[in-house]
N, C-alpha and C. Protein backbone atom coordinates (compact mmCIF):
# COMPACT_ATOMS: atom_id res chain seq x y z
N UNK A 1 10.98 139.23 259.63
CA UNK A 1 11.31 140.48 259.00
C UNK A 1 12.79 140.78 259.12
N UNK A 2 13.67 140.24 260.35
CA UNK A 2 14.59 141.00 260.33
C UNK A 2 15.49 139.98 259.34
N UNK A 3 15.50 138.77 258.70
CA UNK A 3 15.89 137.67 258.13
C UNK A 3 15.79 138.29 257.06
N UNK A 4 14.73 139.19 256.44
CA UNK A 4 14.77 140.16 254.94
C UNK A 4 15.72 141.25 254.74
N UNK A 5 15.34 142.03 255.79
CA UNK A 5 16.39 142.92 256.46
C UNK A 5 17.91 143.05 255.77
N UNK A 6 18.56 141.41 256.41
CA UNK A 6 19.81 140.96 256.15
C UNK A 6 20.10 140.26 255.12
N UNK A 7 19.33 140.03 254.37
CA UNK A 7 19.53 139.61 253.02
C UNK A 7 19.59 140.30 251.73
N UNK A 8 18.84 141.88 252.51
CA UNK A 8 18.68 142.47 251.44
C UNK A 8 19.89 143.63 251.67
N UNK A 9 20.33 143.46 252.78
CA UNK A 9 21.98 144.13 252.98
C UNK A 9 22.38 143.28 251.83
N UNK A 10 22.80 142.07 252.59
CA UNK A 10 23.73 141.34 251.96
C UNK A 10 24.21 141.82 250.62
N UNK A 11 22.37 141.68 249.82
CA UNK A 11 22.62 141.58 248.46
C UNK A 11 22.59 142.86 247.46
N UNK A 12 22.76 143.96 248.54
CA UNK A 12 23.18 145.27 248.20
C UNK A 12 24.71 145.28 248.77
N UNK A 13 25.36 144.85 249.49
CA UNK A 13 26.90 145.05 249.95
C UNK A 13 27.06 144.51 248.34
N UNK A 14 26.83 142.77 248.03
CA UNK A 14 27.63 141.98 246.80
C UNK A 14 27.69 142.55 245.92
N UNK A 15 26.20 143.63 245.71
CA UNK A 15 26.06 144.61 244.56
C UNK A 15 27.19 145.74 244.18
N UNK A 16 27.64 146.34 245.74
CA UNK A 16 28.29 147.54 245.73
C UNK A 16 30.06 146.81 245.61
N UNK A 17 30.42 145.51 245.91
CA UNK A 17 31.32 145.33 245.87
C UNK A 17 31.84 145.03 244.29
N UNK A 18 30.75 143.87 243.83
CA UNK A 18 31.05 143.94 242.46
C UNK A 18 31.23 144.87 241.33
N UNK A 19 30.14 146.26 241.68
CA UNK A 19 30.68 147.48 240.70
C UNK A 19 32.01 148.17 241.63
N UNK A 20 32.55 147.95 242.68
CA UNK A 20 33.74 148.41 242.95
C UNK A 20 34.85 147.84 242.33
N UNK A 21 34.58 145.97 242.35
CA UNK A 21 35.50 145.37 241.45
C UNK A 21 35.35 145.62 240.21
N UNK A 22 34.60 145.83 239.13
CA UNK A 22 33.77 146.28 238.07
C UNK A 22 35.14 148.10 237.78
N UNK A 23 35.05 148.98 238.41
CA UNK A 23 35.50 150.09 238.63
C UNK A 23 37.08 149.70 238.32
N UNK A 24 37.52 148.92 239.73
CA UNK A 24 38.82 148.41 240.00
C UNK A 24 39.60 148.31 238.38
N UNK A 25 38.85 147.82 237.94
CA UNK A 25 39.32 146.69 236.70
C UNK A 25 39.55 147.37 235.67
N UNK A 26 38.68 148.46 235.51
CA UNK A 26 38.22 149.35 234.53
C UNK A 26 39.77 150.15 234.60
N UNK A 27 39.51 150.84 235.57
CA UNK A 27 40.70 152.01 235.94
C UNK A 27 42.13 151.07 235.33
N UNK A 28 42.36 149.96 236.27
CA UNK A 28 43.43 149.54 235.87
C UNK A 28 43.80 148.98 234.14
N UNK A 29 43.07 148.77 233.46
CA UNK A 29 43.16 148.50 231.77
C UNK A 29 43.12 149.74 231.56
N UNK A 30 42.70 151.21 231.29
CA UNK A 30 43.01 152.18 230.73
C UNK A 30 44.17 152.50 230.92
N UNK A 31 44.75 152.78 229.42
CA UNK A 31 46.34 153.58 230.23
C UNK A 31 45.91 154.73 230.25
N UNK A 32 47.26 155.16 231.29
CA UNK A 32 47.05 156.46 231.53
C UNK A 32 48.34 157.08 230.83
N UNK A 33 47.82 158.79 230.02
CA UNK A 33 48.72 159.01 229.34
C UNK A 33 50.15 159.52 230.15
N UNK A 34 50.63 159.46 229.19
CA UNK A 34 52.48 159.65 229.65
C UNK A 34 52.25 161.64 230.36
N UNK A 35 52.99 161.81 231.23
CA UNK A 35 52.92 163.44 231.55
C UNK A 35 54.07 163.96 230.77
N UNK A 36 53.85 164.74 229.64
CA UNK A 36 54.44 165.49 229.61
C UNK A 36 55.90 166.60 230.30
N UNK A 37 56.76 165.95 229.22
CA UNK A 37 58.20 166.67 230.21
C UNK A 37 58.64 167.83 229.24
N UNK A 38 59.30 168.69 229.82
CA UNK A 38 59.84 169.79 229.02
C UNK A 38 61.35 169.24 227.93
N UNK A 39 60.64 169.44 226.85
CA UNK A 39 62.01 169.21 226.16
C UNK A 39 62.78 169.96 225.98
N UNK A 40 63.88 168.95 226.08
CA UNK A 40 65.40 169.94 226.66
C UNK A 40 66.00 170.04 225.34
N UNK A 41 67.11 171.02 224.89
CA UNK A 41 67.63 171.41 223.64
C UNK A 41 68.82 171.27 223.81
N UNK A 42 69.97 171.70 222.54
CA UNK A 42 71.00 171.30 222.73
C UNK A 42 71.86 172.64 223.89
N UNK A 43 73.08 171.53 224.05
CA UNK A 43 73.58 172.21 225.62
C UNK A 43 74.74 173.24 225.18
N UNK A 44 75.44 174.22 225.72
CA UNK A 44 76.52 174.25 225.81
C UNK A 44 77.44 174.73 227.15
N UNK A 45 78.60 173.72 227.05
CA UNK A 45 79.07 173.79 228.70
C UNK A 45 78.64 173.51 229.63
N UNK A 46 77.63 172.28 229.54
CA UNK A 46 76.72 171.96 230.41
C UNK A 46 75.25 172.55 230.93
N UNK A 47 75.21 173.79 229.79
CA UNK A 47 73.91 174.54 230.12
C UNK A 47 73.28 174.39 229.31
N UNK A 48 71.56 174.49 229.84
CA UNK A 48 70.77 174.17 229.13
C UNK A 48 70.07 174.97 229.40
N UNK A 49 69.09 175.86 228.14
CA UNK A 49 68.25 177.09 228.23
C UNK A 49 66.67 176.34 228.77
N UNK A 50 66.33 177.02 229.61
CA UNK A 50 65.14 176.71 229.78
C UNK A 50 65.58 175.92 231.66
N UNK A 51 66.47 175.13 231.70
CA UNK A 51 66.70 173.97 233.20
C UNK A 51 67.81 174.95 233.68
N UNK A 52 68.99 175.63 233.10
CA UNK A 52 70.35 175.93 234.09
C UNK A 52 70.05 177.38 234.69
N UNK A 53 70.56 177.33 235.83
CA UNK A 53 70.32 178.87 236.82
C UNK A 53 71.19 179.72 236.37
N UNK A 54 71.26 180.86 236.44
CA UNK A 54 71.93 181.86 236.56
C UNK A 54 73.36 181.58 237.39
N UNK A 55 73.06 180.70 237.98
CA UNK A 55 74.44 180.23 239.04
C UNK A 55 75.23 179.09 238.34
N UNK A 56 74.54 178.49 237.64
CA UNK A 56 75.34 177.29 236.63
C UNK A 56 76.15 178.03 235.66
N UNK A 57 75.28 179.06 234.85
CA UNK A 57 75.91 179.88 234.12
C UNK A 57 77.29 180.30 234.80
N UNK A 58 77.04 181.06 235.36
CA UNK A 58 78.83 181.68 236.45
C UNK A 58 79.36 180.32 236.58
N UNK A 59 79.10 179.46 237.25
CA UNK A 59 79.91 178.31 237.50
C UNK A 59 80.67 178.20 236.02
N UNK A 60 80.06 177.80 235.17
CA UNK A 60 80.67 177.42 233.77
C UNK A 60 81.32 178.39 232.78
N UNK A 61 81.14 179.07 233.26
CA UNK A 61 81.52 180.21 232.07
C UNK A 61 81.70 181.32 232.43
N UNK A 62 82.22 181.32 233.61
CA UNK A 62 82.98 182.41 234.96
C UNK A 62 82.54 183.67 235.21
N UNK A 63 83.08 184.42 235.61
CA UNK A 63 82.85 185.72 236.07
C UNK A 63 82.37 186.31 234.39
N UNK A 64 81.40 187.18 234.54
CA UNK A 64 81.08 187.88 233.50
C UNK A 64 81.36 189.30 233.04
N UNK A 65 82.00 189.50 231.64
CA UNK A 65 82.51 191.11 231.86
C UNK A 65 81.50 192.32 232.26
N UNK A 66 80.06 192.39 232.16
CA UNK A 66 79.50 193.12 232.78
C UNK A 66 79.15 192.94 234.00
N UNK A 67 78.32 193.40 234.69
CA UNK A 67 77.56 193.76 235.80
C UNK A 67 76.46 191.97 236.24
N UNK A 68 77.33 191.12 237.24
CA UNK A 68 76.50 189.80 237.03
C UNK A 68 74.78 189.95 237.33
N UNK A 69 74.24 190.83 237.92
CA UNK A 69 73.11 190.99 237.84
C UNK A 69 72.38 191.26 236.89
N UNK A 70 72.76 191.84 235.60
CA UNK A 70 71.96 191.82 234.61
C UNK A 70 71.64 190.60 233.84
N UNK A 71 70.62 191.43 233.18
CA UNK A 71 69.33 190.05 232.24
C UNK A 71 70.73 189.32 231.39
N UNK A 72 71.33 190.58 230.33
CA UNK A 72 72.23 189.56 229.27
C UNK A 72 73.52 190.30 229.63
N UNK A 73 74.08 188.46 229.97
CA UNK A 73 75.46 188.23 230.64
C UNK A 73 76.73 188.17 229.63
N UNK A 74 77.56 188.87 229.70
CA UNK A 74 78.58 188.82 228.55
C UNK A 74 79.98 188.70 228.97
N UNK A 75 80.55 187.18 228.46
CA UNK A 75 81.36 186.46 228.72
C UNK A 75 82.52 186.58 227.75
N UNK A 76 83.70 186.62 228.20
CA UNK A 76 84.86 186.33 227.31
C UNK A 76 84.89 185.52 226.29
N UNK A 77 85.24 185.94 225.08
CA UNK A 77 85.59 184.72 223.60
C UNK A 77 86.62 184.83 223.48
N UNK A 78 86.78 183.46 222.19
CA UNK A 78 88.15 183.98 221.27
C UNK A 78 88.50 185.41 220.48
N UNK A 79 86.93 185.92 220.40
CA UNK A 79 86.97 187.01 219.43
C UNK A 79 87.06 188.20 220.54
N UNK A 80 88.00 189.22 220.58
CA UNK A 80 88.46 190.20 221.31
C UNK A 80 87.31 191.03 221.01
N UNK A 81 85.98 191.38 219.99
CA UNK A 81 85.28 192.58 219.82
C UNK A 81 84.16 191.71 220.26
N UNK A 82 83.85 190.52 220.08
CA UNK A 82 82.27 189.84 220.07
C UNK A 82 82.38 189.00 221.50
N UNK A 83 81.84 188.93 222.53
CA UNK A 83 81.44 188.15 223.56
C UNK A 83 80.31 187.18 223.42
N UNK A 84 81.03 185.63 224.17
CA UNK A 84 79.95 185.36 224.01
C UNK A 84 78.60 185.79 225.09
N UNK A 85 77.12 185.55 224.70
CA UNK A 85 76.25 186.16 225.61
C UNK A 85 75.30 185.00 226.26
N UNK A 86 74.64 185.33 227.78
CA UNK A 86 73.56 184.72 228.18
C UNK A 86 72.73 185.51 228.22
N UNK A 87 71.07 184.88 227.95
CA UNK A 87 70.10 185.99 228.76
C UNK A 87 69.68 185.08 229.82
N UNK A 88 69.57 185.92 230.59
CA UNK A 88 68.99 185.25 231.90
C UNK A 88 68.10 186.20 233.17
N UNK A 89 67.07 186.32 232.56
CA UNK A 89 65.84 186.84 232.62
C UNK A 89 65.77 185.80 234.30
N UNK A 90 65.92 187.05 236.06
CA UNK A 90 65.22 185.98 237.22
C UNK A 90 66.19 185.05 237.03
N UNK A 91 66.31 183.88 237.37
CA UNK A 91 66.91 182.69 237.76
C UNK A 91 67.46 181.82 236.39
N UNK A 92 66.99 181.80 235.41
CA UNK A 92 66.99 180.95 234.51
C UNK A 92 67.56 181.13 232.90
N UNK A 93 68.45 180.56 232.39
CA UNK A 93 69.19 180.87 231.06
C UNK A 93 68.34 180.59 230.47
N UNK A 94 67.76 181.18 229.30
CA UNK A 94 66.79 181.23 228.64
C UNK A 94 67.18 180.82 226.55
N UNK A 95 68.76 181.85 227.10
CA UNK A 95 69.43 181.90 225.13
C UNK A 95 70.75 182.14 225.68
N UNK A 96 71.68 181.20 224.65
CA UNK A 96 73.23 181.75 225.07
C UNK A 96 73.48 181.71 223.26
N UNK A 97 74.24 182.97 223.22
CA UNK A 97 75.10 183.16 222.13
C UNK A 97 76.68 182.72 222.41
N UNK A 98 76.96 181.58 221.36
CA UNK A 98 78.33 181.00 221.68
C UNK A 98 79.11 182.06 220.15
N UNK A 99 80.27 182.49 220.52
CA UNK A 99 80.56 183.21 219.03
C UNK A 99 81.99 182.34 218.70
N UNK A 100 82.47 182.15 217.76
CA UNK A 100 83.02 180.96 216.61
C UNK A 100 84.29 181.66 216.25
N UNK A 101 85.61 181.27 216.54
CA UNK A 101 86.71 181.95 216.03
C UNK A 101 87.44 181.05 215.39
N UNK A 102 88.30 180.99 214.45
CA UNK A 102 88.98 179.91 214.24
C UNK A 102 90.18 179.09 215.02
N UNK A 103 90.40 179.72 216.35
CA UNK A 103 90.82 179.00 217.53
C UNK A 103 89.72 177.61 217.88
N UNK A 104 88.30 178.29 218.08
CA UNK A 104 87.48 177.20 218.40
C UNK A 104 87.65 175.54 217.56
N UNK A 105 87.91 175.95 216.30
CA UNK A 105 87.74 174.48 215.72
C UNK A 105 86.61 174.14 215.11
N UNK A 106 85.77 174.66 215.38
CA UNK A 106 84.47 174.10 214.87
C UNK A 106 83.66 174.67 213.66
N UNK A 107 83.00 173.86 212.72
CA UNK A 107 83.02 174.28 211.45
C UNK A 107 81.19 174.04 211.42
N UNK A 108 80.62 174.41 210.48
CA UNK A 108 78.97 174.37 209.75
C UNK A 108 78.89 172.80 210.17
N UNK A 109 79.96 171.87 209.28
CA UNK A 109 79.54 170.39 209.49
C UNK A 109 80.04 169.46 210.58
N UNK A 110 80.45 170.30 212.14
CA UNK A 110 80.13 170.03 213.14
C UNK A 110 78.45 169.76 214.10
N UNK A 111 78.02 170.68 213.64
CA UNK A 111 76.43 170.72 213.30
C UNK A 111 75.52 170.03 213.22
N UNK A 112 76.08 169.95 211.43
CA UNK A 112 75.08 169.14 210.65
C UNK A 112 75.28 167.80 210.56
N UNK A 113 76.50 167.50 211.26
CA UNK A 113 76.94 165.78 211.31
C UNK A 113 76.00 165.56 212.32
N UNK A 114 75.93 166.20 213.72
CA UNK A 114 74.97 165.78 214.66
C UNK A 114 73.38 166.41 214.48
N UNK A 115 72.98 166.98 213.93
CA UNK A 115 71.88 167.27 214.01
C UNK A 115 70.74 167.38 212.78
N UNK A 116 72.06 166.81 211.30
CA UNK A 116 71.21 166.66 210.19
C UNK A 116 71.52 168.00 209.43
N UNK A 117 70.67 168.73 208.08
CA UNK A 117 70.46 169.83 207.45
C UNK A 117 69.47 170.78 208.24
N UNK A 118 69.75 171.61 208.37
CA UNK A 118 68.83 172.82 209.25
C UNK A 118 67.52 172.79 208.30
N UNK A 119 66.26 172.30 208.85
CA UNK A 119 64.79 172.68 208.63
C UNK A 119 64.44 173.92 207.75
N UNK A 120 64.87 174.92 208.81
CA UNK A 120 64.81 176.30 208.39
C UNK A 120 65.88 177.32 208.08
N UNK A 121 66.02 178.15 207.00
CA UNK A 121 67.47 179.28 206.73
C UNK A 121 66.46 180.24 206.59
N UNK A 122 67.37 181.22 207.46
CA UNK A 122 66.46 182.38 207.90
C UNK A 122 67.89 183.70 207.18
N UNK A 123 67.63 184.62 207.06
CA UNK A 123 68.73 185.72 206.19
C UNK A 123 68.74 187.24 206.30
N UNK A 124 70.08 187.62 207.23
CA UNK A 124 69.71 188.71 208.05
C UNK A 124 70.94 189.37 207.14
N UNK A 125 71.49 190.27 208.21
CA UNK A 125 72.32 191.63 206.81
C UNK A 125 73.49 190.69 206.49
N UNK A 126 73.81 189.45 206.90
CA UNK A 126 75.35 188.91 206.43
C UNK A 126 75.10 187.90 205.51
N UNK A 127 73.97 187.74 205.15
CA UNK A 127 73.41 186.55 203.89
C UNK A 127 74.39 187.28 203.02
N UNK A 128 74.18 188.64 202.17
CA UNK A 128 74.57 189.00 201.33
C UNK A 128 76.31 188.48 200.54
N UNK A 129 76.32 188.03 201.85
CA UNK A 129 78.01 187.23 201.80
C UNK A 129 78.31 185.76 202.15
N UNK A 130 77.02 185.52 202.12
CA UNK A 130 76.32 184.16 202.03
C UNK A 130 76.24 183.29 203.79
N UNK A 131 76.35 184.28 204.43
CA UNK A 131 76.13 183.90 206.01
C UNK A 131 74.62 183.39 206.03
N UNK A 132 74.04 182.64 206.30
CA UNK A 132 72.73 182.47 206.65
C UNK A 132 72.81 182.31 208.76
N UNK A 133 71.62 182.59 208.44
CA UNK A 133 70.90 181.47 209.88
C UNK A 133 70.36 180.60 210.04
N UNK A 134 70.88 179.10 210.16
CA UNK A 134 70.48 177.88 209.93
C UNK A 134 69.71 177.60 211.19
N UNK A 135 68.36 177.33 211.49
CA UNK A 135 67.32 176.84 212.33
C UNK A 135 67.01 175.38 212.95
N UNK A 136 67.18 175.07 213.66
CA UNK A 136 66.78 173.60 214.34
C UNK A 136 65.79 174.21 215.79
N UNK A 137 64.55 174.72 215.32
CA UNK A 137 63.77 175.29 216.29
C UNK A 137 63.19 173.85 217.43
N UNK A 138 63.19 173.12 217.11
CA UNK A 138 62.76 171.68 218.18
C UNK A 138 63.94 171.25 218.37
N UNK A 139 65.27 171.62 218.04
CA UNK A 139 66.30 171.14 218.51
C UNK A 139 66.99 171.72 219.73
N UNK A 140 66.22 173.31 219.63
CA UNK A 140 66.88 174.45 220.61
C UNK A 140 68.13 175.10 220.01
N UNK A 141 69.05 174.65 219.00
CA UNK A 141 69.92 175.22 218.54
C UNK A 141 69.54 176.17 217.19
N UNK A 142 70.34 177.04 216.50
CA UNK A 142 70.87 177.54 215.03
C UNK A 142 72.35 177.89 214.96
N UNK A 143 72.65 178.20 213.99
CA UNK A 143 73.82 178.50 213.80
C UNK A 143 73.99 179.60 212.32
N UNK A 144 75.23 180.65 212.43
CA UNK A 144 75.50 181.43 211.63
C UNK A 144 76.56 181.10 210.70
N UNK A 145 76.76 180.73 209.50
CA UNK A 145 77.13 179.70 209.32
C UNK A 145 77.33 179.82 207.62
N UNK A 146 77.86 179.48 207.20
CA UNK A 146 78.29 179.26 205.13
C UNK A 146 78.70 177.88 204.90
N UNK A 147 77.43 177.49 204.95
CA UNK A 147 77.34 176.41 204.50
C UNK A 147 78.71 175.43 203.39
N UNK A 148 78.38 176.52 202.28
CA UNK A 148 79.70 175.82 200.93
C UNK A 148 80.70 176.24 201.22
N UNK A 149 81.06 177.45 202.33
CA UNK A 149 82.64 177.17 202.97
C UNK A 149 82.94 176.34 203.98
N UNK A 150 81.87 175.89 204.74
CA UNK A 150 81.88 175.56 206.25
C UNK A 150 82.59 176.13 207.64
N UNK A 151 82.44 177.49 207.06
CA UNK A 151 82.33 178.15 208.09
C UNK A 151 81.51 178.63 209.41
N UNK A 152 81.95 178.68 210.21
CA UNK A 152 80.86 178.89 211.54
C UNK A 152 81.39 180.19 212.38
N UNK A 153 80.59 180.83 212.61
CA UNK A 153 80.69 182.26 213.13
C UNK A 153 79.95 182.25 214.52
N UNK A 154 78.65 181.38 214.34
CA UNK A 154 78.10 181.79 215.83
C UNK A 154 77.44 180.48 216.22
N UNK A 155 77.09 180.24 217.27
CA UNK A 155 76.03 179.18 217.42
C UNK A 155 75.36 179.77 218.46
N UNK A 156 73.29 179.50 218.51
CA UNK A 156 72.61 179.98 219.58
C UNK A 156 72.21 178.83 220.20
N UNK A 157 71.58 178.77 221.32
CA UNK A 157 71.12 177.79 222.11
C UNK A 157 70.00 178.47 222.75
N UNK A 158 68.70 177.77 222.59
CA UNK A 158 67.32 178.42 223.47
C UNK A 158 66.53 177.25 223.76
N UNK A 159 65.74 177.11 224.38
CA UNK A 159 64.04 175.94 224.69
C UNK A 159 63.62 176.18 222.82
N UNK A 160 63.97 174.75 223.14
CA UNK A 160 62.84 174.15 221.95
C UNK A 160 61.87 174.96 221.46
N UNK A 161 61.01 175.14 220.32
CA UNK A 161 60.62 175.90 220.13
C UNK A 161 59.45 175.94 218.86
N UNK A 162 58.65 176.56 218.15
CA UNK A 162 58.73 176.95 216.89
C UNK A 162 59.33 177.68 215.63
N UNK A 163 59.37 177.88 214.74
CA UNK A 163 60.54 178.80 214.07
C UNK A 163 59.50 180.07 214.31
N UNK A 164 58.22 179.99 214.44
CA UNK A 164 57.50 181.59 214.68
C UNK A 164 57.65 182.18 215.56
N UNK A 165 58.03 181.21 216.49
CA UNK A 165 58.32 181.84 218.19
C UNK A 165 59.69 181.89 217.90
N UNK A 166 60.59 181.24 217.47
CA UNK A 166 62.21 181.64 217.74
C UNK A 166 61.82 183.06 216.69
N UNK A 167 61.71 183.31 215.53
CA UNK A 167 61.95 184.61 214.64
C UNK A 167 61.46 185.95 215.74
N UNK A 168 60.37 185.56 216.36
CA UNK A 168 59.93 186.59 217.17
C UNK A 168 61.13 187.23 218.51
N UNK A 169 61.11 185.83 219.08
CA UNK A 169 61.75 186.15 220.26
C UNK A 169 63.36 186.53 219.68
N UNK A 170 64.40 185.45 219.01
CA UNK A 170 65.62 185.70 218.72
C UNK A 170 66.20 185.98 217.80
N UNK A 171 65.46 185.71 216.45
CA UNK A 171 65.76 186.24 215.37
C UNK A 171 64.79 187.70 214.64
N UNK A 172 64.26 188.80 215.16
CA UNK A 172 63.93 189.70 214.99
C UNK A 172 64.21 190.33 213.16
N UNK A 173 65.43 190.57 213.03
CA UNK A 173 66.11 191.02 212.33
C UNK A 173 66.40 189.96 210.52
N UNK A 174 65.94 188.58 211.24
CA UNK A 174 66.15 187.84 210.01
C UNK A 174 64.92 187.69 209.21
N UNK A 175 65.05 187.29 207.78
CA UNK A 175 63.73 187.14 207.45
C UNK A 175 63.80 185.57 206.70
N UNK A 176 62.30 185.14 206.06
CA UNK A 176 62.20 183.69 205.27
C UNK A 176 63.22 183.89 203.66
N UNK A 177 62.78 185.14 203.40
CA UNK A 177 62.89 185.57 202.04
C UNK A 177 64.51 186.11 202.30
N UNK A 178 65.14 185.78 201.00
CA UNK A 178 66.31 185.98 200.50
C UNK A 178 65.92 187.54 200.02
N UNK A 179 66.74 188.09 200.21
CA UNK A 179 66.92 189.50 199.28
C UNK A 179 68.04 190.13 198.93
N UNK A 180 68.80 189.86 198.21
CA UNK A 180 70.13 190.01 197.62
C UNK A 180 70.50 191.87 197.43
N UNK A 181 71.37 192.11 197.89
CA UNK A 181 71.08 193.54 197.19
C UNK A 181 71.67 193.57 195.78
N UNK A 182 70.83 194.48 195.07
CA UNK A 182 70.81 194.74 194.00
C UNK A 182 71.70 195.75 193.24
């Protein structure tokens, strides 16, 4: 009896080892999917909305003319009436408004050389003079902007996005529809 005993271990261990190798084998041929990373958008000054602290911000783009504890941080431009702005909602830059003087240099097809034709034109009170808001919502950028002059007035920077979630969160004020006044 005890000669059955041990055979019938045995041939329950070979059992349990082979569906372990069986398992082994399995696991290792499935891939496993990629994890998910936050996509990052375009930068400016080394900041990036969504990854840079509130402390990167100051580092890069210095002392701020208001109060550094507040949500939106407002920084010196070329333009003596317009600053440029951060929000920074807690720890983290979320949207920076860069504003565009003709000191800066930079034109509409600075842009669109790197990032293509804007997806989306969105048209708030300065369309009427043919300013649009050009959209790259998965790019993290837009820009304010006249296209057939190539002029550039503003550029934004936020987390990647949708254009339903950027109109909500940063463009409030713009709409899809053109409306010319009449």
């Amino acid at each position: 009896m005890g000669k059955i005993k041990i055979r019938i271990l045995l041939v329950l261990l070979l059992g349990l080892f082979v569906v372990g190798a069986f398992l082994l084998l399995r696991a290792r041929s499935t891939p496993s999917l990629p994890t998910p990373t936050p996509s990052a958008g375009a930068k400016y000054k080394f900041l990036i909305p969504g990854t840079s602290s509130r402390g990167d911000v100051l580092k890069n783009l210095g002392q701020p003319l208001n109060d550094e504890a507040s949500e939106l941080l407002n920084f010196k431009s070329n333009n003596p009436n317009l600053p440029h702005q951060a929000v920074v909602p807690e720890d983290t830059v979320v949207f920076i408004r860069e504003i565009i003087t003709a000191k800066d240099k930079k034109t509409t097809e600075d842009i669109t050389s790197q990032y293509g034709n804007a997806p989306y034109t969105l048209y708030g009170p300065a369309s009427v003079n043919g300013f649009n808001l050009y959209v790259y919502p998965d790019k993290g950028i837009a820009y304010i902007g006249h296209v057939e002059e190539s002029i550039l007035l503003e550029i934004w920077y936020f987390q990647p996005t949708t254009i339903e979630d950027f109109q909500t969160r940063w463009a409030k004020g713009y709409s899809t529809t053109h409306r010319p006044i009449q």
